[in-house]
C-alpha atoms as a PDB file:
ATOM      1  CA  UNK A   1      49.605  31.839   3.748  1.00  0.00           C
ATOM      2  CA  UNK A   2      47.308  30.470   6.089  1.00  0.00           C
ATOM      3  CA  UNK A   3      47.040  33.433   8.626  1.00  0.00           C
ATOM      4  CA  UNK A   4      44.295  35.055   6.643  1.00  0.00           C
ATOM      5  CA  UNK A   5      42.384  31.794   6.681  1.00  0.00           C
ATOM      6  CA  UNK A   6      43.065  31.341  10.059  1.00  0.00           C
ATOM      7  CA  UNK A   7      41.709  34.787  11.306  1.00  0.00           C
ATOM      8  CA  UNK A   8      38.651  33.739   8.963  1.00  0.00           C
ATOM      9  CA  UNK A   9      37.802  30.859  10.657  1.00  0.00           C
ATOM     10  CA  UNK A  10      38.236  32.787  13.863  1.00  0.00           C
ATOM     11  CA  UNK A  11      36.106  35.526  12.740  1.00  0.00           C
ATOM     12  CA  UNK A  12      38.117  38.253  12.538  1.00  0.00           C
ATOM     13  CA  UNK A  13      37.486  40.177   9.240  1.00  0.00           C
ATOM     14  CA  UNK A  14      39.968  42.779  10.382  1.00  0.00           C
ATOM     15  CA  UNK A  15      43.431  40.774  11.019  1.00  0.00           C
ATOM     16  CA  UNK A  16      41.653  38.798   7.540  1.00  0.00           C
ATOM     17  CA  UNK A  17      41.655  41.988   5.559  1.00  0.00           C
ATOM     18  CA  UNK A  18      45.150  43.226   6.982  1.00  0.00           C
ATOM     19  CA  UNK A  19      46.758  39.873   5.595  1.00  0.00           C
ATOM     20  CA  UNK A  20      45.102  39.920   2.288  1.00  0.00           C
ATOM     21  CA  UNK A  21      46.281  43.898   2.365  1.00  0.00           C
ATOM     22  CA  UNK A  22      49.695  42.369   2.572  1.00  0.00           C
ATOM     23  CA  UNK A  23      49.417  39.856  -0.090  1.00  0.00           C
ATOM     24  CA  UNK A  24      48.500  36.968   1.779  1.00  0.00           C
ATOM     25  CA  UNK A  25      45.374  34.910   0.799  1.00  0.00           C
ATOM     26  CA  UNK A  26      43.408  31.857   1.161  1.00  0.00           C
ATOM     27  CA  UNK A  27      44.861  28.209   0.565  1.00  0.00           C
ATOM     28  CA  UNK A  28      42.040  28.172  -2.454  1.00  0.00           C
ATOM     29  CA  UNK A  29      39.513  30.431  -3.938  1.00  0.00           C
ATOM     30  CA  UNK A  30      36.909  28.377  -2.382  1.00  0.00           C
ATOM     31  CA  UNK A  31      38.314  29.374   1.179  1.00  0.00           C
ATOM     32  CA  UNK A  32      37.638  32.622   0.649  1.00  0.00           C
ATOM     33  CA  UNK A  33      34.006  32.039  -1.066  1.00  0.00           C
ATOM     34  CA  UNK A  34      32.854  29.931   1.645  1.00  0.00           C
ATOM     35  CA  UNK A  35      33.788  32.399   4.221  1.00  0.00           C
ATOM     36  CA  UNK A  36      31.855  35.215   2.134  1.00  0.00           C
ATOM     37  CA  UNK A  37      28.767  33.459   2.025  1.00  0.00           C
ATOM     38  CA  UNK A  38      28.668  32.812   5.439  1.00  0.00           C
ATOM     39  CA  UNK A  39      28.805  36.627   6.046  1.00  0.00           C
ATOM     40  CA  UNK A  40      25.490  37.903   6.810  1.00  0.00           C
ATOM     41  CA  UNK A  41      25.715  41.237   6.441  1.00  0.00           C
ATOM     42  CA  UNK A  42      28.564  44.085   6.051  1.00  0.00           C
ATOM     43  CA  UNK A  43      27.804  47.980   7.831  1.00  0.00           C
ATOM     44  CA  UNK A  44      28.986  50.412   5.387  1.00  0.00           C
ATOM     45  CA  UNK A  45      29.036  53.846   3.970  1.00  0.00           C
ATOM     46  CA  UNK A  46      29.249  54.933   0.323  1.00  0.00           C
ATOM     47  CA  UNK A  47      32.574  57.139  -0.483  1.00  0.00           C
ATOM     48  CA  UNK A  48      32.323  56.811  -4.026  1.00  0.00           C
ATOM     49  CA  UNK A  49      30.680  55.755  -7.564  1.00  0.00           C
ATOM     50  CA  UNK A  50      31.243  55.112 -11.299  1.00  0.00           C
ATOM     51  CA  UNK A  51      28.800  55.451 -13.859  1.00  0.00           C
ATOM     52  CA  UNK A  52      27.769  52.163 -15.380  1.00  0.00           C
ATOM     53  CA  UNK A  53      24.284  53.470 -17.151  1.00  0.00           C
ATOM     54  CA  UNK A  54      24.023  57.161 -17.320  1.00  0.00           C
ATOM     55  CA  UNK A  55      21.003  58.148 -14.840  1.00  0.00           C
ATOM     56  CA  UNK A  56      20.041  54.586 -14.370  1.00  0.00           C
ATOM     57  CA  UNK A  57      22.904  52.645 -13.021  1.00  0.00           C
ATOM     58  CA  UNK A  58      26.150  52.788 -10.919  1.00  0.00           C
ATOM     59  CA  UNK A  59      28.822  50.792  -9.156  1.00  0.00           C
ATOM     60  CA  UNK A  60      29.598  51.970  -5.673  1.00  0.00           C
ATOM     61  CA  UNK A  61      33.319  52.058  -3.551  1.00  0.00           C
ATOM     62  CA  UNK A  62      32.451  51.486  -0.284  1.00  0.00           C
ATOM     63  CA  UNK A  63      34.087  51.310   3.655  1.00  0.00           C
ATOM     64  CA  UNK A  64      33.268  49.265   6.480  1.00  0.00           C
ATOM     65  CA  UNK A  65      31.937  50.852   9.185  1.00  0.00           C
ATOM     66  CA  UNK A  66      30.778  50.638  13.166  1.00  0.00           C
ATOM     67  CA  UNK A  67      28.194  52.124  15.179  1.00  0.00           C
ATOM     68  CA  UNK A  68      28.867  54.286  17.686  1.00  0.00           C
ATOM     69  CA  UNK A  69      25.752  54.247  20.220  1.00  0.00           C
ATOM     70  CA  UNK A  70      26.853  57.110  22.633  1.00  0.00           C
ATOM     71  CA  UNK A  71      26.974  59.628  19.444  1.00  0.00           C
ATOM     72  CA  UNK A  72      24.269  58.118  17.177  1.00  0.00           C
ATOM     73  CA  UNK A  73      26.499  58.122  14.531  1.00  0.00           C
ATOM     74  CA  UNK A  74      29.104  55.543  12.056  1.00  0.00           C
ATOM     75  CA  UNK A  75      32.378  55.528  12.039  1.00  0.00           C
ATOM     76  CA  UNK A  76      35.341  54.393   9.642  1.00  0.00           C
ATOM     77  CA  UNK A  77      35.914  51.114  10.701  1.00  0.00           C
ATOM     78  CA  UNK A  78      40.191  50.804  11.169  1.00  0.00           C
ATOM     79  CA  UNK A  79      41.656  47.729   8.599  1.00  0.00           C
ATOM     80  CA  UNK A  80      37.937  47.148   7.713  1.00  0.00           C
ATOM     81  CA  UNK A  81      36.213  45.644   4.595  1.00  0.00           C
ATOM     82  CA  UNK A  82      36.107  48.310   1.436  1.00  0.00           C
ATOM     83  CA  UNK A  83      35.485  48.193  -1.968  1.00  0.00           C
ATOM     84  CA  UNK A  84      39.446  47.619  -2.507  1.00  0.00           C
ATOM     85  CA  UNK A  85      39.978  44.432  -0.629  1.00  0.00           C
ATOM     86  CA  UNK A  86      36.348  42.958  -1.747  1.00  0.00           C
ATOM     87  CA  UNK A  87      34.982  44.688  -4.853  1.00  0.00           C
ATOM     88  CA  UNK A  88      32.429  46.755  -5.708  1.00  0.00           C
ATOM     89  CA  UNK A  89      29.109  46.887  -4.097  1.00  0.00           C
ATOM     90  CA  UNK A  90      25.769  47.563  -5.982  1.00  0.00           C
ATOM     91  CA  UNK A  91      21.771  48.571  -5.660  1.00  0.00           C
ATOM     92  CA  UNK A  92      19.976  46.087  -6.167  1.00  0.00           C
ATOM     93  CA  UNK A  93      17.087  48.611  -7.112  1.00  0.00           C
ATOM     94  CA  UNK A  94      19.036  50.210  -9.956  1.00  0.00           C
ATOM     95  CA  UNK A  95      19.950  46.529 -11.735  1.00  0.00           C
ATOM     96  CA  UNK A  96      16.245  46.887 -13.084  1.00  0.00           C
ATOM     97  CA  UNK A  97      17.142  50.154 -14.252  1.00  0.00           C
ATOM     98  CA  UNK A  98      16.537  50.687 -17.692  1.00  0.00           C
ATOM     99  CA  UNK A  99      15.236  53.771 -20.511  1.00  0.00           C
ATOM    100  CA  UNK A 100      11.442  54.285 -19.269  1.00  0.00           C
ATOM    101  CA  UNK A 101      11.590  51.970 -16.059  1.00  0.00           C
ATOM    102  CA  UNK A 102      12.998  53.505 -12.997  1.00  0.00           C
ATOM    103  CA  UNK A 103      12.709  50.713  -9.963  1.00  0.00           C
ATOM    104  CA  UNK A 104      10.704  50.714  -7.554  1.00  0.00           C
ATOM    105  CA  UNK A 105       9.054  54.387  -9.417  1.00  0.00           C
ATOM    106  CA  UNK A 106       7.882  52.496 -12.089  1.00  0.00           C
ATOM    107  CA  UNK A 107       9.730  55.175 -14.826  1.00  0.00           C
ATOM    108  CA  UNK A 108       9.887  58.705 -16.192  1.00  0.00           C
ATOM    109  CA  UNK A 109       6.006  59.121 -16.260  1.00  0.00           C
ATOM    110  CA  UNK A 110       5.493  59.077 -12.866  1.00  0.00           C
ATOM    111  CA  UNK A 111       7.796  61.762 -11.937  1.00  0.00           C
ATOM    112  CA  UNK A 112       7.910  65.568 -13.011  1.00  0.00           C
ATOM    113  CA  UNK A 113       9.550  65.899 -17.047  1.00  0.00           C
ATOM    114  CA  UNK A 114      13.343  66.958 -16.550  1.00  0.00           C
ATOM    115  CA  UNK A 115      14.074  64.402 -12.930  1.00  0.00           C
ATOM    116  CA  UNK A 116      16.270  62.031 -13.202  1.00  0.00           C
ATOM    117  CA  UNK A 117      17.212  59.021 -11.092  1.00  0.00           C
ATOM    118  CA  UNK A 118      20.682  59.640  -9.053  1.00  0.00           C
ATOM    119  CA  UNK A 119      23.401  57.930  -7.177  1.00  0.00           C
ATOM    120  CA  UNK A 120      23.335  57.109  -3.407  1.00  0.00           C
ATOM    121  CA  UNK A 121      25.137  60.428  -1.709  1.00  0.00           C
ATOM    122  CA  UNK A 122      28.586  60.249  -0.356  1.00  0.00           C
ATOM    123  CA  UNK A 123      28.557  59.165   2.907  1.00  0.00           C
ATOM    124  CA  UNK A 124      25.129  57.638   3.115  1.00  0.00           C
ATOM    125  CA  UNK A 125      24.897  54.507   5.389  1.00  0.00           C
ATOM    126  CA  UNK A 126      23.797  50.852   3.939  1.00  0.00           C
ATOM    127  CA  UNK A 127      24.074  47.307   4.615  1.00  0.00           C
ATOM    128  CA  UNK A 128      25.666  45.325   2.040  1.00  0.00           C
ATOM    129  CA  UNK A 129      24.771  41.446   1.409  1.00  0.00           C
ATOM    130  CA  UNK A 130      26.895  39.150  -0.181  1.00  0.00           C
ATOM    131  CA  UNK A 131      25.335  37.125  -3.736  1.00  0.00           C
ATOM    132  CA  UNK A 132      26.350  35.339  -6.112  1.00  0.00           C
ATOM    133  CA  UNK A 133      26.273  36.484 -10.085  1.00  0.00           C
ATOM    134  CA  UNK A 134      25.070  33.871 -12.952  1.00  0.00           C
ATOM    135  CA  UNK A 135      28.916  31.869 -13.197  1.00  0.00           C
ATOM    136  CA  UNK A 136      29.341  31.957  -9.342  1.00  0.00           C
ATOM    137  CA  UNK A 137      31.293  34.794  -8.476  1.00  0.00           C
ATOM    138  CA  UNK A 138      30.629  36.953  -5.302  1.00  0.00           C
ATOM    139  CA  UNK A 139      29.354  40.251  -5.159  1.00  0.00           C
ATOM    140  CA  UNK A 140      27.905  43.128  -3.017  1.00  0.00           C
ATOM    141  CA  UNK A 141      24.709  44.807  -2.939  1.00  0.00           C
ATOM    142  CA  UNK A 142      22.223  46.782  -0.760  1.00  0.00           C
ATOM    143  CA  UNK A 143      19.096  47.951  -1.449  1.00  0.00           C
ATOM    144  CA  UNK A 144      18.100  51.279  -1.236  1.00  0.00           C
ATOM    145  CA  UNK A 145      15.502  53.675  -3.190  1.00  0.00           C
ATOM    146  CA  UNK A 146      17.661  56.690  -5.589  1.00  0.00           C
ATOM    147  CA  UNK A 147      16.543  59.609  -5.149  1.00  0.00           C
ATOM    148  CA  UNK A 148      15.592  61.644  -8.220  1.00  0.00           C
ATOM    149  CA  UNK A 149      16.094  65.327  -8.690  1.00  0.00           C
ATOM    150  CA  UNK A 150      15.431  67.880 -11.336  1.00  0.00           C
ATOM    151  CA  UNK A 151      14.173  71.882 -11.948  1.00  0.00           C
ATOM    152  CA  UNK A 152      10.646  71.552 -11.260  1.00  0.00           C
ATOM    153  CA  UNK A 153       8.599  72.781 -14.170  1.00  0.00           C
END
């Protein structure tokens, strides 16, 4: 029970996230929270998203993931963080979101008639930052500008 707590403390997210894969977990809940908050920062990719708004708003499964300096590129981190073992992660851009506002665009008025704001692409790389919603709980989010496509007219 306490080797996920111990790997915590130790700083190894990896061994952490294999033990709570395995049904191990913290002595308490606030184990776990205090370790979260402490995290500055997670490297990830998006690999998925469900619609919470249509065209204004979605929750994203995400992976873990490492840089790779000799290729330029991210890779799959193995027995890393992901939207299974931590939640879901989400833009803190679209939370503003709403019918005729479109964050940071300002809305529908500023862009060609027929666009529409989209989801963050499969596979596109952000950094994900642990808060805390209005009772407490932890969450995800990154922040990064939708794109917004559409027939031009």
């Amino acid at each position: 029970m306490r080797g996920i707590y111990n790997a915590m403390q130790q700083g190894d997210r990896a061994t952490a996230a294999m033990f709570q894969r395995a049904g191990s977990s913290f002595s308490t809940d606030r184990e776990l929270e205090n370790y979260r908050t402490q995290v500055a920062f997670v490297p990830a990719k998006i690999i998925g998203f469900t619609v919470i708004t249509a065209d204004l708003k979605w929750k994203y499964d995400w992976e873990e993931v490492r840089f790779t300096e000799s290729t330029a590129s991210i890779a799959t981190k193995t027995n890393g963080l992901n939207k299974t073992n931590q939640g879901w992660a989400y833009n803190w851009n679209e939370l503003a979101n709403a019918v005729g506002f479109w964050a940071p665009l300002g809305g529908p008025t500023n862009v060609p008639a027929g666009f529409k704001v989209k989801p963050m692409a499969i596979n596109t790389p952000v950094m994900l930052f642990p808060v805390r919603d209005t009772t407490g709980a932890l969450y995800w989010v990154f922040d990064k500008v939708n794109a917004i496509d559409g027939a031009c007219p």
